[in-house]
Protein backbone atom coordinates (compact mmCIF):
# COMPACT_ATOMS: atom_id res chain seq x y z
CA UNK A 1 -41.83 -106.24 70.46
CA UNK A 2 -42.44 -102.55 69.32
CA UNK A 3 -41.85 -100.59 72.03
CA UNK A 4 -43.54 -97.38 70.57
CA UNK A 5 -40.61 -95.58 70.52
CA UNK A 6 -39.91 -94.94 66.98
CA UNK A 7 -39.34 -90.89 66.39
CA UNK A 8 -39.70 -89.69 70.38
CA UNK A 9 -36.68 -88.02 71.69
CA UNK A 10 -34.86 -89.23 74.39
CA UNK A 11 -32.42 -87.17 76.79
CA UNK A 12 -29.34 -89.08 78.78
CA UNK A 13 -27.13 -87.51 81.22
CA UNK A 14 -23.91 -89.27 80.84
CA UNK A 15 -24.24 -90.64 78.04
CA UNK A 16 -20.70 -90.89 76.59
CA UNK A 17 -20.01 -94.55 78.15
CA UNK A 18 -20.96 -97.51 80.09
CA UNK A 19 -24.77 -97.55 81.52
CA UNK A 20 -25.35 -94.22 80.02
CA UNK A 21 -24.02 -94.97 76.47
CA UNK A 22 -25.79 -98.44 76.29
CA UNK A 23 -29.08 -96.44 77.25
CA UNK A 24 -28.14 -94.30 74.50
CA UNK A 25 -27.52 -97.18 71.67
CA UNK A 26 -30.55 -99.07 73.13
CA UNK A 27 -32.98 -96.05 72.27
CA UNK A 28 -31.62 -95.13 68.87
CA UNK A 29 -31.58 -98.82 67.87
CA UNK A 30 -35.33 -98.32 68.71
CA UNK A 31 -35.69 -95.16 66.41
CA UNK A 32 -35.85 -92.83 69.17
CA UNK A 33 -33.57 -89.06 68.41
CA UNK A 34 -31.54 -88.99 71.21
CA UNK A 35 -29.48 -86.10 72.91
CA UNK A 36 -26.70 -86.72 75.21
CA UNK A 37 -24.25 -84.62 77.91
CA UNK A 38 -20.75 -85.79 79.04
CA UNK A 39 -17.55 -83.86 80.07
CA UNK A 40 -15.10 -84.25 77.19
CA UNK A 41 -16.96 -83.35 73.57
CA UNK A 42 -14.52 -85.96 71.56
CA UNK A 43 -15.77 -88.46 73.62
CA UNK A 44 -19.64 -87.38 72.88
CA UNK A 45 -19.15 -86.30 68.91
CA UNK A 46 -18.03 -89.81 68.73
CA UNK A 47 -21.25 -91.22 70.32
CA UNK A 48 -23.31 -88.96 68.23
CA UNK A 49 -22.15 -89.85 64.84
CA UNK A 50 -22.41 -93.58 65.96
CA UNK A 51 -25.55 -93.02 67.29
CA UNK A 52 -26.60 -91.21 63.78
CA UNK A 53 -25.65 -94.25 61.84
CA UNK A 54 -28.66 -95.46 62.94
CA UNK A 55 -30.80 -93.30 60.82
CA UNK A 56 -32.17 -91.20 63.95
CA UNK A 57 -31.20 -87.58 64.54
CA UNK A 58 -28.51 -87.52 67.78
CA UNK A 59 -27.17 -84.57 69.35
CA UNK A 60 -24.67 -83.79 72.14
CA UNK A 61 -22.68 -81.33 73.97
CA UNK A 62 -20.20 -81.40 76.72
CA UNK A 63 -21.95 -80.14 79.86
CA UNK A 64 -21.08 -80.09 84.15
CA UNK A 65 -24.04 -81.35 85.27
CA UNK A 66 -23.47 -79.97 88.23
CA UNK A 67 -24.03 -76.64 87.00
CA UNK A 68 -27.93 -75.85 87.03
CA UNK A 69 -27.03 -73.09 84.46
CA UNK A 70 -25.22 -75.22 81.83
CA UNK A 71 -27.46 -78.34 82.30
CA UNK A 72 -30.87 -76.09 81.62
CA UNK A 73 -29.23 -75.16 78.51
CA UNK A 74 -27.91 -78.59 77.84
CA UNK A 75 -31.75 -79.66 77.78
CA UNK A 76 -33.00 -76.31 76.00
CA UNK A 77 -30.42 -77.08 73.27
CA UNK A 78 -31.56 -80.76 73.19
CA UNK A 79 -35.39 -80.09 72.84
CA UNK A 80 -34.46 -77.07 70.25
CA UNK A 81 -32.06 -79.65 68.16
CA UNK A 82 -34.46 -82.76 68.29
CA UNK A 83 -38.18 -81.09 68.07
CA UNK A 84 -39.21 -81.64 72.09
CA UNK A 85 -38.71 -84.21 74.89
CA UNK A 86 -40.30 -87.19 75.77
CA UNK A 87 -37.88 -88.90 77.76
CA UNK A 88 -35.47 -87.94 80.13
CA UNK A 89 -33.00 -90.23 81.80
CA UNK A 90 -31.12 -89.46 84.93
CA UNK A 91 -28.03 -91.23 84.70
CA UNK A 92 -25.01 -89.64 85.96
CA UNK A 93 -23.29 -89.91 89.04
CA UNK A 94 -20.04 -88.84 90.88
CA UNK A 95 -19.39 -92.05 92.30
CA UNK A 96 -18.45 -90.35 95.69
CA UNK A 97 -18.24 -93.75 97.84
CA UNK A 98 -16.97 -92.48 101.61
CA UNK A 99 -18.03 -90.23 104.07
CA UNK A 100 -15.88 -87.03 103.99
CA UNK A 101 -17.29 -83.63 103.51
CA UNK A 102 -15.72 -84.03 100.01
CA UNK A 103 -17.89 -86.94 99.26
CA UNK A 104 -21.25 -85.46 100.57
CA UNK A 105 -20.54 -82.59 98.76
CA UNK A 106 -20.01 -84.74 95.62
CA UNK A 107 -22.93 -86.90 95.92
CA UNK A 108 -25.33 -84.17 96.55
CA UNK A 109 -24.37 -81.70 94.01
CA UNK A 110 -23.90 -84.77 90.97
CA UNK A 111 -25.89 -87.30 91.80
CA UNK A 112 -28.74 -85.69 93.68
CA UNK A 113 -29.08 -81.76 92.26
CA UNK A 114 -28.13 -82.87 88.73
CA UNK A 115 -31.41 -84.62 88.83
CA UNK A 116 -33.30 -82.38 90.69
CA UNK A 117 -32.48 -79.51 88.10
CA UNK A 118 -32.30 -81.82 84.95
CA UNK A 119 -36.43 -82.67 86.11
CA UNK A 120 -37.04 -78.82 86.36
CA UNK A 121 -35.51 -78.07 83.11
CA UNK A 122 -37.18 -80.90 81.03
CA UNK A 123 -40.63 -80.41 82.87
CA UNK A 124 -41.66 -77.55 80.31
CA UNK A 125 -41.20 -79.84 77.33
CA UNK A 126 -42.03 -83.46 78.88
CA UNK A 127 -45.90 -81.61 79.97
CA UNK A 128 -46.33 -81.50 75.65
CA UNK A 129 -45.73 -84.80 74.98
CA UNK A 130 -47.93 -87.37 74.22
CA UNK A 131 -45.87 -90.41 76.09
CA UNK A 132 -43.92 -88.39 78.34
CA UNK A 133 -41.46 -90.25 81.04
CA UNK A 134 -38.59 -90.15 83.94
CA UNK A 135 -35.89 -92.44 84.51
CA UNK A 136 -33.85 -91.63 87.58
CA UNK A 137 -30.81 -94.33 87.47
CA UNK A 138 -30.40 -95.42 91.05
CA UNK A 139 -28.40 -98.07 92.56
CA UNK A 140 -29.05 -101.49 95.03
CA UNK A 141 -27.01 -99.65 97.65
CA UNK A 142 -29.95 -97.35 98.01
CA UNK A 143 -32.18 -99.36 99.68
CA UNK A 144 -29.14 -102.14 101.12
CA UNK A 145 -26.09 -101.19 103.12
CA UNK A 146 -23.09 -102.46 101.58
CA UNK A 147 -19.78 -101.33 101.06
CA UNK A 148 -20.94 -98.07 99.52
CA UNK A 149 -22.75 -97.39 102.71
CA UNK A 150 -22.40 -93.63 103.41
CA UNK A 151 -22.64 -90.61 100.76
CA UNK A 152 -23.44 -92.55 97.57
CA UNK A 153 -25.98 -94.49 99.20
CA UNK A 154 -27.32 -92.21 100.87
CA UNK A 155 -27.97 -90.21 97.94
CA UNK A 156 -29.17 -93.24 95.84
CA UNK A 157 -31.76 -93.91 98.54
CA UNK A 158 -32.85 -90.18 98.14
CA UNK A 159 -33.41 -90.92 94.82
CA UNK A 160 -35.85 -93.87 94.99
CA UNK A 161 -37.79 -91.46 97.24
CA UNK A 162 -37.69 -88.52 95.00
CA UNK A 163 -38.36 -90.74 91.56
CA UNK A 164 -41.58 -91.97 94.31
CA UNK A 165 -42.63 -89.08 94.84
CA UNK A 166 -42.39 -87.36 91.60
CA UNK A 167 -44.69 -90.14 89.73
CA UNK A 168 -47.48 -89.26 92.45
CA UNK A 169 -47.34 -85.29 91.80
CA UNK A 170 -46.68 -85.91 88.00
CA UNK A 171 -49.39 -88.50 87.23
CA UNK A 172 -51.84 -85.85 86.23
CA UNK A 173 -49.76 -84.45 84.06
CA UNK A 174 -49.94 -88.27 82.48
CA UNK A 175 -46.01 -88.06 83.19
CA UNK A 176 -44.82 -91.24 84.22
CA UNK A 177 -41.79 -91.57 86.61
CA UNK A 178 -39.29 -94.52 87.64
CA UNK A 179 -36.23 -95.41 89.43
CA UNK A 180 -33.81 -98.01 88.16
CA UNK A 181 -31.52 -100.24 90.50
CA UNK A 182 -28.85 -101.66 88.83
CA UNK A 183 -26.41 -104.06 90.89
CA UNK A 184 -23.06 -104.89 90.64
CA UNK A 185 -22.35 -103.57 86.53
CA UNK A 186 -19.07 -104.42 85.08
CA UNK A 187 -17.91 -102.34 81.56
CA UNK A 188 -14.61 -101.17 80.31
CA UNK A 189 -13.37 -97.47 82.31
CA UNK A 190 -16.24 -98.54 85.08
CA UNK A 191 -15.78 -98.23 88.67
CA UNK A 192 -15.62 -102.18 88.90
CA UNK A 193 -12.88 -102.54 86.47
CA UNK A 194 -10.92 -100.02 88.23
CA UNK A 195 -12.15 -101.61 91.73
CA UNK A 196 -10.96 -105.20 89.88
CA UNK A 197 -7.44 -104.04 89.47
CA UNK A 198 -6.93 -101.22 92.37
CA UNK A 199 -8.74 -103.43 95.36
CA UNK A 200 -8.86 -107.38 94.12
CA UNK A 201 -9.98 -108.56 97.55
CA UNK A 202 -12.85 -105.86 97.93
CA UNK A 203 -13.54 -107.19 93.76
CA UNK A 204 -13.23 -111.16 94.69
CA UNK A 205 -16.08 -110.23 97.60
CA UNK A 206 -18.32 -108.81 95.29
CA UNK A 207 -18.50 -111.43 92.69
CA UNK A 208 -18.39 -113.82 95.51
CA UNK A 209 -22.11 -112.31 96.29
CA UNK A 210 -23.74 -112.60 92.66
CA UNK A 211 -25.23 -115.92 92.46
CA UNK A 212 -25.21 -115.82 88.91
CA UNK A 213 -21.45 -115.60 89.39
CA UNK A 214 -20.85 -112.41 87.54
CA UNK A 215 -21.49 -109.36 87.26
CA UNK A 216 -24.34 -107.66 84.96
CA UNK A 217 -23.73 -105.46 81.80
CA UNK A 218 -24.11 -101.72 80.52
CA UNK A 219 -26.69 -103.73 78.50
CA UNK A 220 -28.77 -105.54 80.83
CA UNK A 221 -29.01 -102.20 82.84
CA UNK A 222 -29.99 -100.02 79.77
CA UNK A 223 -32.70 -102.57 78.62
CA UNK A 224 -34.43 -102.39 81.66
CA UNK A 225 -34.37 -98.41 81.20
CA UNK A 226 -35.80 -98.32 78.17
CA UNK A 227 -38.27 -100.21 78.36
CA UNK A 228 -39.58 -98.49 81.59
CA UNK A 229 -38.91 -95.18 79.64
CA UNK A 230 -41.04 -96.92 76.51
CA UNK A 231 -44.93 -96.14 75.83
CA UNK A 232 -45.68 -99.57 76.08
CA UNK A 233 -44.70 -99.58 79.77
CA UNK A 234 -47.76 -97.15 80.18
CA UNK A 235 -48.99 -98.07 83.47
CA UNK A 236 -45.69 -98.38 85.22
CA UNK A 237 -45.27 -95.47 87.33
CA UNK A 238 -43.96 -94.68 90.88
CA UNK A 239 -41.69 -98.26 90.56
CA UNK A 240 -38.10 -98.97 91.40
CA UNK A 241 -36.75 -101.98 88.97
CA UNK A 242 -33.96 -103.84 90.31
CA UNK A 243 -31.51 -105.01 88.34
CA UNK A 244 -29.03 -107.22 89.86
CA UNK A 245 -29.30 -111.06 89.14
CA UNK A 246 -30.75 -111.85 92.30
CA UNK A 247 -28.02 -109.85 94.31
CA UNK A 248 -29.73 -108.34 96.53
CA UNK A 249 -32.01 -110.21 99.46
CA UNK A 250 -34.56 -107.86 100.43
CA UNK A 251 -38.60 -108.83 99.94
């Protein structure tokens, strides 16, 4: 299937590893030019020049996304490097599970302002595209209280609501807008991994709730995100997809 993607640029917060870098690979192996944003720039030059090898134009540059000021010019670099946006995906989060000041703090500024500002800044460019789009990466504990119950699902929720509301102000603009719910997403360096060998009970629970009896992949997430992100999902807007094997219960 041709998901229309060939030569449209494509933004990714986080895009140095795991959900983020799969998104990343998934869109270049579709001939989209793709920009990505990360802390450490070894890390990202790496993922560019892989991603170029893939005859599409890639571009990166070590960024706080919590920092309105560097992440504007993280996407005014991209859309000046790569001709434009078309797609922007929301990816990154603190991972700020608890409920201390510390955490709220966290999970506001990363996972929730990051967003906010990253929409604002790519707004300018996404209103001249011809198949412009939003992915805001979410997460099951958004809309279910589990373990994560507290700051980063509280913040997840706000995002399902945001990415909501956003498709209904935006669909004049023809600007499409989704959430994406992964569930429980095991890759190397991810929280689960680290969860696996720092808290084995909390880690035997949680694949003790997948009825598929294991966990999903960077892969399976990043599929779903591109293809929501792709013209030929053209009249999917305002949608949260779930992505969890059946995890989660909720009708």
């Amino acid at each position: 299937m041709d998901l229309g993607l060939k030569g449209k640029t494509a933004l990714v917060t986080g895009g140095s590893k795991g959900i983020g870098r799969a998104i990343a690979d998934m869109f270049a192996a579709e001939g989209a030019n793709v920009a990505i944003c990360a802390r450490q720039q070894e890390q990202i030059d790496n993922v560019v020049t892989a991603l170029q090898a893939k005859s599409v134009k890639a571009w990166g540059k070590s960024t706080d996304v919590a920092d309105p000021v560097a992440l504007k010019r993280w996407v005014d670099g991209a859309a000046a490097e790569l001709d434009g946006v078309d797609i922007l995906v929301c990816n990154v989060s603190a991972l700020a599970v608890g409920d201390t000041a510390e955490t709220w703090e966290k999970s506001f500024r990363t996972d929730m302002m990051h967003t906010v500002n990253a929409v604002a800044a790519a707004l300018p460019y996404l209103e001249k595209s011809k198949t412009p789009s939003i992915v805001i990466v979410s997460s099951v504990s958004g809309f279910e209280v589990d373990f994560a119950a507290g700051s980063y699902g509280a913040f997840k929720a706000a995002l399902i609501h945001y990415a909501k509301g956003l498709s209904n102000q935006l669909a004049g603009k023809g600007i499409r807008v989704n959430a994406v719910s992964p569930g429980n997403t095991y890759f190397e360096g991810g929280i689960w991994q680290g969860i696996e060998h720092g808290s084995p009970e909390l880690y035997k629970t949680a694949m003790s709730l997948n009825p598929t009896g294991r966990m999903g992949t960077a892969e399976e997430v990043a599929a779903g995100v591109v293809f929501v992100a792709s013209p030929i999902a053209s009249r999917i807007s305002g949608t949260n997809l779930i992505i969890d094997g059946a995890l989660t219960r909720a009708v």
